[in-house]
Protein backbone atom coordinates (compact mmCIF):
# COMPACT_ATOMS: atom_id res chain seq x y z
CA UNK A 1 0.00 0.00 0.00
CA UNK A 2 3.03 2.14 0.97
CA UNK A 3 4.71 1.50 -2.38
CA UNK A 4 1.26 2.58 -4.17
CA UNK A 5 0.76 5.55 -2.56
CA UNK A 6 4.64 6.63 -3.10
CA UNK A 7 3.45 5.45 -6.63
CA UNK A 8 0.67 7.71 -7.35
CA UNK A 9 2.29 10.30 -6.00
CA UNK A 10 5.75 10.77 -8.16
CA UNK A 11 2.86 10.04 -11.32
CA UNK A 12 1.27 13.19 -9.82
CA UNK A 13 4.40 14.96 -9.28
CA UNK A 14 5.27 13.98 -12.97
CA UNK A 15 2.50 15.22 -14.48
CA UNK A 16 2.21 18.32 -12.70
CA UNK A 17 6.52 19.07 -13.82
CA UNK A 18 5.01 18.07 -17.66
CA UNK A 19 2.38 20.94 -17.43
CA UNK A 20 4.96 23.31 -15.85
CA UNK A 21 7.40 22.39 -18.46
CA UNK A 22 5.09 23.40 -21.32
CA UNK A 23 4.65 27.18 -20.15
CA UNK A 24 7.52 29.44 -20.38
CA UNK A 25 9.30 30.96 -17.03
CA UNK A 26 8.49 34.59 -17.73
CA UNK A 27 10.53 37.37 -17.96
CA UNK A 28 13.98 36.91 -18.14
CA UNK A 29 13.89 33.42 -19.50
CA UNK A 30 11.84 34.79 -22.37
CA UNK A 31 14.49 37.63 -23.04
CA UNK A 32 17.31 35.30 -23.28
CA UNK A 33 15.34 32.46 -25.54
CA UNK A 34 14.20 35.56 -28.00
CA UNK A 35 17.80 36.90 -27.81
CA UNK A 36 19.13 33.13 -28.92
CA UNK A 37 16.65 33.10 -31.86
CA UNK A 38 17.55 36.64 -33.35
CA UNK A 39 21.11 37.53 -32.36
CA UNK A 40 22.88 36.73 -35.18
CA UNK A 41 20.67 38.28 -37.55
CA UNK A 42 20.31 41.59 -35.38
CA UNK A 43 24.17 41.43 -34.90
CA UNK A 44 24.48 41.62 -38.96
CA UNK A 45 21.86 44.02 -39.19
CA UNK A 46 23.69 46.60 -37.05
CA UNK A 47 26.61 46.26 -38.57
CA UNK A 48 24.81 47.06 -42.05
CA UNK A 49 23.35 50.53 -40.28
CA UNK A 50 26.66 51.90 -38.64
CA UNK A 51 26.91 52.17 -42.16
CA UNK A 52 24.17 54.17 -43.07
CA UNK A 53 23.82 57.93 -43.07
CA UNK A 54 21.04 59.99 -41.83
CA UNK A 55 18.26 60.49 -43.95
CA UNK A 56 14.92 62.19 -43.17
CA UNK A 57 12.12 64.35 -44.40
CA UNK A 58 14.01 67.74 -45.93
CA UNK A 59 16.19 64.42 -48.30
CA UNK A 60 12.77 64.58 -50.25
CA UNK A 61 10.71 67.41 -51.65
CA UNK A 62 6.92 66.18 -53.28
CA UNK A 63 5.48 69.62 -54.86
CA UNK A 64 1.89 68.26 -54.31
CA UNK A 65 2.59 69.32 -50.51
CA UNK A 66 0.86 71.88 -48.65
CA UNK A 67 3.71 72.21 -46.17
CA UNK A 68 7.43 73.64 -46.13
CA UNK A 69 10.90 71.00 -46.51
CA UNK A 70 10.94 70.23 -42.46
CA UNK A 71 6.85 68.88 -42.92
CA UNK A 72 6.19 65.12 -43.02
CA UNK A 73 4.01 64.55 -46.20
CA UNK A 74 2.26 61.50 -47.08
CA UNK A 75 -0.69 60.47 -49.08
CA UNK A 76 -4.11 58.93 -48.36
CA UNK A 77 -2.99 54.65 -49.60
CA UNK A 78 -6.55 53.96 -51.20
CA UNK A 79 -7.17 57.03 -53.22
CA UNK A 80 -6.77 56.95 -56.35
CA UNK A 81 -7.30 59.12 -59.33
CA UNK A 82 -10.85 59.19 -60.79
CA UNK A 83 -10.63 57.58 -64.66
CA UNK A 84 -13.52 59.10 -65.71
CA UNK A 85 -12.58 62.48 -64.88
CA UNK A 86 -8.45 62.77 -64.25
CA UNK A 87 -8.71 66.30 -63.31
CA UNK A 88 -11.44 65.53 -60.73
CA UNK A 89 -10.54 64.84 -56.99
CA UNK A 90 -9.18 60.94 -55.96
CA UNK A 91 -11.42 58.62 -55.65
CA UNK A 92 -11.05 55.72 -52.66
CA UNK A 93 -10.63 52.31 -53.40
CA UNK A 94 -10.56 50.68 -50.07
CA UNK A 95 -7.65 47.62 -48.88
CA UNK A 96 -5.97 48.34 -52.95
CA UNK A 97 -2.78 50.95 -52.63
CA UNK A 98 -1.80 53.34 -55.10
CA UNK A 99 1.49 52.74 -55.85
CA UNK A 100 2.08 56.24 -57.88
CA UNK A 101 1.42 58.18 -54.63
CA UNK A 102 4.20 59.94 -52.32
CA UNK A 103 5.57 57.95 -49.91
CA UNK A 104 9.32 59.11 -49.33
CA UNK A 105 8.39 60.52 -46.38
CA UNK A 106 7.02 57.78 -44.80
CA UNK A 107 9.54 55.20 -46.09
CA UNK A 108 12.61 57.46 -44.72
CA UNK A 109 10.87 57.12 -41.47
CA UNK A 110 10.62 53.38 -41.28
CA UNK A 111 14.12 53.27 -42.33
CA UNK A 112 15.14 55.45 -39.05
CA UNK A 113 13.02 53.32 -37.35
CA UNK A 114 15.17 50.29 -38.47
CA UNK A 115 18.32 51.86 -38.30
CA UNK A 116 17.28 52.97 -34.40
CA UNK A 117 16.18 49.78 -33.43
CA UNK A 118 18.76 47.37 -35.08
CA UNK A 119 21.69 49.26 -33.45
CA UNK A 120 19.61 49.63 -29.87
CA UNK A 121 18.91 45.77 -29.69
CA UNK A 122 22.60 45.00 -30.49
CA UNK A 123 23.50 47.73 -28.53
CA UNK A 124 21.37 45.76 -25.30
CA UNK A 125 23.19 42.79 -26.46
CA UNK A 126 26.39 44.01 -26.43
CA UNK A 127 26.13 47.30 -24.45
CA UNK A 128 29.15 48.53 -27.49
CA UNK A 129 28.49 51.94 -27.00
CA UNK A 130 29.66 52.39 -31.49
CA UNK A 131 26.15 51.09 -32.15
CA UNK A 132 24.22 54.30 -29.16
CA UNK A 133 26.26 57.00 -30.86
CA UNK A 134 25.52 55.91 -34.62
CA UNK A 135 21.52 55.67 -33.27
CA UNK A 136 22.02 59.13 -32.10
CA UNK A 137 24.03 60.60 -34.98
CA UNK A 138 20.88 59.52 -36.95
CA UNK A 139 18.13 60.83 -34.12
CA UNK A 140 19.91 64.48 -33.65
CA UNK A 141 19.53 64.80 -37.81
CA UNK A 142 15.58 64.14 -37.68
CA UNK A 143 14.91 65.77 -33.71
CA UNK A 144 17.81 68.29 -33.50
CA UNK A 145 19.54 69.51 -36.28
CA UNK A 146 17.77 72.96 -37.47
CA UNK A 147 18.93 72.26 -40.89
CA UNK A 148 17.37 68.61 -41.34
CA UNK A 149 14.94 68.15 -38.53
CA UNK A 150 11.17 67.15 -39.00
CA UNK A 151 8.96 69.18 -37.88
CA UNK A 152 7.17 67.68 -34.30
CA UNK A 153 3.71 67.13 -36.31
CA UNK A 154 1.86 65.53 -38.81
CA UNK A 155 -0.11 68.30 -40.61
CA UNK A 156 0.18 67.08 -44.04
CA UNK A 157 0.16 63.72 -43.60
CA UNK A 158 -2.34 61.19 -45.85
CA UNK A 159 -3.69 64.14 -47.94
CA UNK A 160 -5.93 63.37 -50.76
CA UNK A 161 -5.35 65.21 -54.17
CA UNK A 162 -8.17 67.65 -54.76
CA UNK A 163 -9.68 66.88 -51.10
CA UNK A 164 -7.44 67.84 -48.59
CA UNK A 165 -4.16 68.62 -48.16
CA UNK A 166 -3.80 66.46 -44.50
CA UNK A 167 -5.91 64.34 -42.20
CA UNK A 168 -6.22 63.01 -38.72
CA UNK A 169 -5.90 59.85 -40.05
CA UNK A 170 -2.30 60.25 -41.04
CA UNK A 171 -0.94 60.54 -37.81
CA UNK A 172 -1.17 56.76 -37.52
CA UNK A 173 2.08 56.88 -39.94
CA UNK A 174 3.96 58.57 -36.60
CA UNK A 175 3.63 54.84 -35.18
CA UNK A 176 7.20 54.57 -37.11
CA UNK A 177 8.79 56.74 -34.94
CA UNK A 178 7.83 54.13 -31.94
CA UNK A 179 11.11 52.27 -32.19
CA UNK A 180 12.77 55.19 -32.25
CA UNK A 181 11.66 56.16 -28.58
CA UNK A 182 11.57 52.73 -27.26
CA UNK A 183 15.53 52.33 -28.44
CA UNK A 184 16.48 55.85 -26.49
CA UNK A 185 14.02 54.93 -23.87
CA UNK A 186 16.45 51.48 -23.51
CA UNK A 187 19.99 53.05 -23.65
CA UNK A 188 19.65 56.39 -22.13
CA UNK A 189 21.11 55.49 -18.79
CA UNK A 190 24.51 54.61 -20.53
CA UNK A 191 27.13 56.87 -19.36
CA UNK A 192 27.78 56.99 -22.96
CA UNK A 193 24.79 58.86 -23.84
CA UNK A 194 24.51 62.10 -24.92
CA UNK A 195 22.06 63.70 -22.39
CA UNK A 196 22.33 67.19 -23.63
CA UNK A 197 20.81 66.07 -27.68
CA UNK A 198 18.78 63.19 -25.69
CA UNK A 199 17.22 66.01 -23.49
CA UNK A 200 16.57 67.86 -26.91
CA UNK A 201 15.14 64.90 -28.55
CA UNK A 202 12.83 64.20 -25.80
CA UNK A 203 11.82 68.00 -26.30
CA UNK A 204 10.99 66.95 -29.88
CA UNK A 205 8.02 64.36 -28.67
CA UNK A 206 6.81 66.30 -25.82
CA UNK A 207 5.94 69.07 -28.30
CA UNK A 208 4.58 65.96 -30.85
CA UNK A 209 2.61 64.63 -27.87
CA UNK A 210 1.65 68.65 -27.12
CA UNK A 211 0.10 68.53 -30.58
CA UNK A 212 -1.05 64.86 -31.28
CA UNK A 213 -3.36 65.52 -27.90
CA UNK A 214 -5.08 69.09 -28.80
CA UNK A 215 -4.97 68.84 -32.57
CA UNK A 216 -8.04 68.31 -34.17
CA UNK A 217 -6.83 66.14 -36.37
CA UNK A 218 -5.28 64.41 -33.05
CA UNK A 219 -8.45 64.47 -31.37
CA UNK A 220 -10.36 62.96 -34.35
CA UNK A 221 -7.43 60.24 -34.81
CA UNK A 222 -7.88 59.50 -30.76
CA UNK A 223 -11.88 59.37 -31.49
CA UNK A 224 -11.04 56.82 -34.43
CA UNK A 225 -13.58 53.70 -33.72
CA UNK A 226 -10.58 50.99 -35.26
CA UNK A 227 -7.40 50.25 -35.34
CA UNK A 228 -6.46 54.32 -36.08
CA UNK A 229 -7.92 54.63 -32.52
CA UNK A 230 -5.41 51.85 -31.40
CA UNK A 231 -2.55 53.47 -32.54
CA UNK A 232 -3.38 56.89 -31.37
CA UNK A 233 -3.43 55.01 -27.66
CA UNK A 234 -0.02 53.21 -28.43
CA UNK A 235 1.74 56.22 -29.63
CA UNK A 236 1.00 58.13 -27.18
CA UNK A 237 1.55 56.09 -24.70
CA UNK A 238 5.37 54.85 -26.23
CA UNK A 239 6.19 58.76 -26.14
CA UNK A 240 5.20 59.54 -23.13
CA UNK A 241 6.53 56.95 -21.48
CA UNK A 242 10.35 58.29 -23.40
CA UNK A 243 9.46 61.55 -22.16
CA UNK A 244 8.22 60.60 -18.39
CA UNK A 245 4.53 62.17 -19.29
CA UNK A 246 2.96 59.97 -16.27
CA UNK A 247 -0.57 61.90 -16.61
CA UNK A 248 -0.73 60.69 -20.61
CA UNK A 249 0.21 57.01 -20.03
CA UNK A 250 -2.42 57.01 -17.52
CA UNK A 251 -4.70 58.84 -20.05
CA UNK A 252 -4.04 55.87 -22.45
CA UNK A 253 -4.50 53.21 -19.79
CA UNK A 254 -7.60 54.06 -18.70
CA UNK A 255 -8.70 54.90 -22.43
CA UNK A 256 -7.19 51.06 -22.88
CA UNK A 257 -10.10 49.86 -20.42
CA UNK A 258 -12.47 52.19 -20.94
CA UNK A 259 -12.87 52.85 -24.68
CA UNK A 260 -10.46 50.07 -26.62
CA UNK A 261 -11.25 47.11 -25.44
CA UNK A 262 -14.83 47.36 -24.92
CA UNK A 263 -15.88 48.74 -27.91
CA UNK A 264 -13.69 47.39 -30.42
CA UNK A 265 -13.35 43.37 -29.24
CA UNK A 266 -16.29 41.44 -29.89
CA UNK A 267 -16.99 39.02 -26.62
CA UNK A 268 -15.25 36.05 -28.74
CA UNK A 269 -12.14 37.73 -29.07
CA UNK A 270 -12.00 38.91 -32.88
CA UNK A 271 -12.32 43.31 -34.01
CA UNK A 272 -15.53 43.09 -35.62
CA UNK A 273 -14.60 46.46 -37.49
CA UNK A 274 -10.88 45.21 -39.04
CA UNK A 275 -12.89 41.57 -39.62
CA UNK A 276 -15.53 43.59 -41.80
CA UNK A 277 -12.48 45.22 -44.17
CA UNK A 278 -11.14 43.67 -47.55
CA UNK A 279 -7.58 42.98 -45.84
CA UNK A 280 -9.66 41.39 -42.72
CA UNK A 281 -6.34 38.90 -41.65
CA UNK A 282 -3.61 41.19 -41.99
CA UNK A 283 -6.05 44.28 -39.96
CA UNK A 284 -7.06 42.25 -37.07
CA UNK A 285 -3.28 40.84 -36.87
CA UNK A 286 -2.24 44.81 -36.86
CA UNK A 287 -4.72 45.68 -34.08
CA UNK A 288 -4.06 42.70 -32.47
CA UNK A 289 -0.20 43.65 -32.18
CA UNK A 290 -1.06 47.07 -31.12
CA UNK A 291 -3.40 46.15 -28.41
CA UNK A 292 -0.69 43.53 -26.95
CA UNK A 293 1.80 46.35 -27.38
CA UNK A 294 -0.13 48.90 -25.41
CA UNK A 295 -0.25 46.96 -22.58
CA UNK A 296 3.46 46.05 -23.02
CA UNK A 297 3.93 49.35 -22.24
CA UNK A 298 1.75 50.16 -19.40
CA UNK A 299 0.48 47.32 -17.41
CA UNK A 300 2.28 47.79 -14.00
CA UNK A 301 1.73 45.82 -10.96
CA UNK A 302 -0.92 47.76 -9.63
CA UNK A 303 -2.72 48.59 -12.90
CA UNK A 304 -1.64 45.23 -15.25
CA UNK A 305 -3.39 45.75 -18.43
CA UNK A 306 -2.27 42.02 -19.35
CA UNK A 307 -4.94 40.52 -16.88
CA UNK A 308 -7.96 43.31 -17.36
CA UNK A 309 -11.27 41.99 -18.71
CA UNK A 310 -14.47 43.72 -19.19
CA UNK A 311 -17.57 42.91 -17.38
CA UNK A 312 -17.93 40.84 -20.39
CA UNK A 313 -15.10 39.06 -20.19
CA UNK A 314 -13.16 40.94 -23.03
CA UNK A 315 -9.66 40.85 -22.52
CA UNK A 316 -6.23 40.68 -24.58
CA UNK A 317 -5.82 37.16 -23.33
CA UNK A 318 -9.20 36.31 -25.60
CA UNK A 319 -7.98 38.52 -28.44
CA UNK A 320 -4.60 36.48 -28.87
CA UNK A 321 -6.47 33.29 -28.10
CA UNK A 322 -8.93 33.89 -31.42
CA UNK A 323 -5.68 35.09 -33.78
CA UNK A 324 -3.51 32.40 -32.66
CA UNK A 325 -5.21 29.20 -34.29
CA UNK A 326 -5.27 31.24 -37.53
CA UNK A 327 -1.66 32.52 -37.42
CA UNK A 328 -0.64 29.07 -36.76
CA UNK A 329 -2.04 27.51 -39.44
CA UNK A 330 -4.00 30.82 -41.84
CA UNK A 331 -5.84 28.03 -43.52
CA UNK A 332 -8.23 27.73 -41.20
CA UNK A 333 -9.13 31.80 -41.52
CA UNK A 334 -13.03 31.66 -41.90
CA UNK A 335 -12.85 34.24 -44.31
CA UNK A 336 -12.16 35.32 -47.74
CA UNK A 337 -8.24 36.01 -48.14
CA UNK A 338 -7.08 39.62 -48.47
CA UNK A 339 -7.02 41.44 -51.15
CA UNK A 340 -3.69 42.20 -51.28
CA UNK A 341 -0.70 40.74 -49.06
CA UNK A 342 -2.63 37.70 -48.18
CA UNK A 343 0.45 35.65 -49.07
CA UNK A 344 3.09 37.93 -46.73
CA UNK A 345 1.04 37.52 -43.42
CA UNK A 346 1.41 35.88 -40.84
CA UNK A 347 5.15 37.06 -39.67
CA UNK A 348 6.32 37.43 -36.14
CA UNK A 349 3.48 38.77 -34.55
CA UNK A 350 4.82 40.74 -31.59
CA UNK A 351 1.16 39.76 -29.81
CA UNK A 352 2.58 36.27 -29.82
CA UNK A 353 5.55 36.88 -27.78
CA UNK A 354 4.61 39.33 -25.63
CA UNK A 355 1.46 37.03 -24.86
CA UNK A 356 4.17 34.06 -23.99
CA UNK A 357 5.89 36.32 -21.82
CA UNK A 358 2.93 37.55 -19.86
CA UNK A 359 0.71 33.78 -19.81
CA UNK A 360 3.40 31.15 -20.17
CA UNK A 361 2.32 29.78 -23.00
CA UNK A 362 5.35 27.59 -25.03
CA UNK A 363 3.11 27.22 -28.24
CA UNK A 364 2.71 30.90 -28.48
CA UNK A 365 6.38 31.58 -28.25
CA UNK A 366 7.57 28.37 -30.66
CA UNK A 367 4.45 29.66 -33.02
CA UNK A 368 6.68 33.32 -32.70
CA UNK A 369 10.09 31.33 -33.36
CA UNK A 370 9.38 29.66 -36.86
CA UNK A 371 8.08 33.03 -38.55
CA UNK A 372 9.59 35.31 -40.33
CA UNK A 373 11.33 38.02 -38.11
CA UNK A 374 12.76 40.11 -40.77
CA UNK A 375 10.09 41.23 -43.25
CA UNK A 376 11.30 42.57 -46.60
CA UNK A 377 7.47 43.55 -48.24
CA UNK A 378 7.38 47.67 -46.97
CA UNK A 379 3.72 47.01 -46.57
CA UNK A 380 4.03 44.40 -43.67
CA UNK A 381 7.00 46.37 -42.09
CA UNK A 382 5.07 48.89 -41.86
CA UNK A 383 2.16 47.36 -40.46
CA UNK A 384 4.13 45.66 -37.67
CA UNK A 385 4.66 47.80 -34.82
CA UNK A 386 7.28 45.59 -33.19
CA UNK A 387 10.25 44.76 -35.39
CA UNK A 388 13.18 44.79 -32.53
CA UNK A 389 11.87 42.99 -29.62
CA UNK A 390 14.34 43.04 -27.66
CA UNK A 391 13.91 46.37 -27.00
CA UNK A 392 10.24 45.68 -25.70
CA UNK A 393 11.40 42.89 -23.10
């Protein structure tokens, strides 16, 4: 009897070290296993961008802009010109991009963004301080330098020829600038950081964030019922967080809670409003990111955003629990395939890992491991609001 009751319980013991070993320790285990899977490659990267010179808006001039060489321009993606009248204003075309339209702008700004955050995740892996000061030779051309800088707004931003010459909807392309802050955010307790262009640079988003937050075009952007919305929220609260604005990042929390999750998850876990677009699997894998981002960013011990739920029973958990089936195998996506990039999505949804981190689930993170981590179609890099992770972690 002795022997079967010493029996039972090292079968009980076993089991319960099989379910333990199939979640993930979080934390600092996860950090090291993402570092193993993407050192190399972000080692190689970096090297690439100590090679690259700085390159931002005033490199580019588009003479359909309402706005001066230091103003971000960019134009509306779906508009298109109207063949039965060319002179007549664009006509929209929803989920199908124009590919003659401006986008210089925008695509100088993803490549800071990927300059930034290749040499800040090597520089976290390495702490080299060669890979901080190339990061900030690029971030004192677009924040500092009078002669080069951007200007800290995005008044001309997705403007539609012969309809308007900007829109609150553009500010979603500021998401870019994201990695930027998050890098900075990472290495600016280094004693080799420059604190007097850093304090200038955060300057540079507090007067964004000034304007993002009282604009009307901000305001309307915040209002935004979909994934616009989202990104307003994760912006904000990236930037603020960079420039210590406490009172914004718990603006954005509570508007997390309050506004986000309620009225754009359905009880079941899928965004009703991306799910009813033409590019339905590549939208609700883009608000799903940014969701799981947002609370990245500002779920604290006291006010963890990770384990919120609705009265509902809405929560981020539910959100990554509908996605993930379909990322893991899109086949099963109940829906009609996109209408463009169908074939370039899934990649390494950021949602994925920081959902293994928070939940300790292994299948999340091994679904994470096998995708692609380095995008090459500018569509999905831009549309994936994580690219360096290790900055996140």
């Amino acid at each position: 009897m002795r022997k079967l009751i010493m029996l039972l319980f090292i079968l009980i013991l076993s089991s319960k070290m099989i379910v333990r070993a199939q979640h993930v320790t979080p934390d600092t285990s996860v950090y090291h296993l993402t570092e193993s899977v993407l050192r190399q490659a972000v080692l190689q990267r970096a090297g690439r961008a100590l090679k690259e010179k700085p390159v931002t808006v005033t490199s580019y001039i588009c003479k359909r802009s309402a706005g001066g060489i230091h103003d971000f321009y960019s134009e509306g993606d779906y508009w298109w010109p109207n063949a039965a009248s060319p002179d007549s204003p664009y006509i929209k075309k929803d989920g199908l991009t124009n590919p003659d339209n401006f986008v210089k702008h925008r695509l100088a700004m993803v490549r800071l963004s990927r300059i930034v955050g290749s040499l800040a995740s090597a520089w976290r892996i390495t702490h080299n301080s060669v890979y901080l000061k190339k990061a900030m030779e690029h971030c004192r051309a677009w924040f500092v330098d009078t002669a080069t800088m951007m200007h800290p707004n995005l008044l001309y931003a997705q403007a539609i020829k012969g309809r308007v010459t900007g829109r609150g909807i553009g500010i979603i392309d500021a998401i870019q600038l994201m990695e930027v802050a998050e890098g900075l955010y990472v290495m600016e307790k280094s004693p080799d950081m420059d604190q007097v262009a850093l304090g200038k640079i955060k300057d540079w988003f507090s007067a964004y964030l000034d304007w993002v937050t009282t604009h009307p075009y901000g305001k309307d952007e915040m209002n935004a019922a979909n994934n616009h919305g989202t990104c307003w929220v994760m912006q904000v609260a990236c930037f603020a967080r960079f420039t210590g604005n406490e009172k914004l990042m718990d603006f954005c929390s509570s508007r997390y809670k309050t506004v986000l999750l309620p009225n754009q998850m359905a009880t079941g876990g899928s965004f009703p409003m991306e799910m009813a677009r033409t590019k339905p699997y590549g939208y609700s894998l883009f608000n799903l990111d940014a969701f799981a981002t947002i609370c990245q960013l500002l779920s604290t011990p006291q006010n963890n955003l990770w384990i919120y739920k609705t009265p509902d029973g809405k929560s981020i958990r539910k959100g990554i629990e509908f996605m993930y089936p379909f990322i893991k195998d899109k086949s099963k996506w109940p829906l009609k395939p996109d209408v463009m990039y169908w074939d370039q999505w899934p990649v390494a949804q950021p949602s994925l890992l920081f959902g293994a981190k928070e939940f300790g689930q292994r299948e999340w993170l091994d679904c994470w491991s096998h995708l692609e981590h380095f995008p090459t179609v500018e569509e999905v890099i831009r549309n994936l609001p994580v690219r360096n992770p290790l900055i996140w972690l």
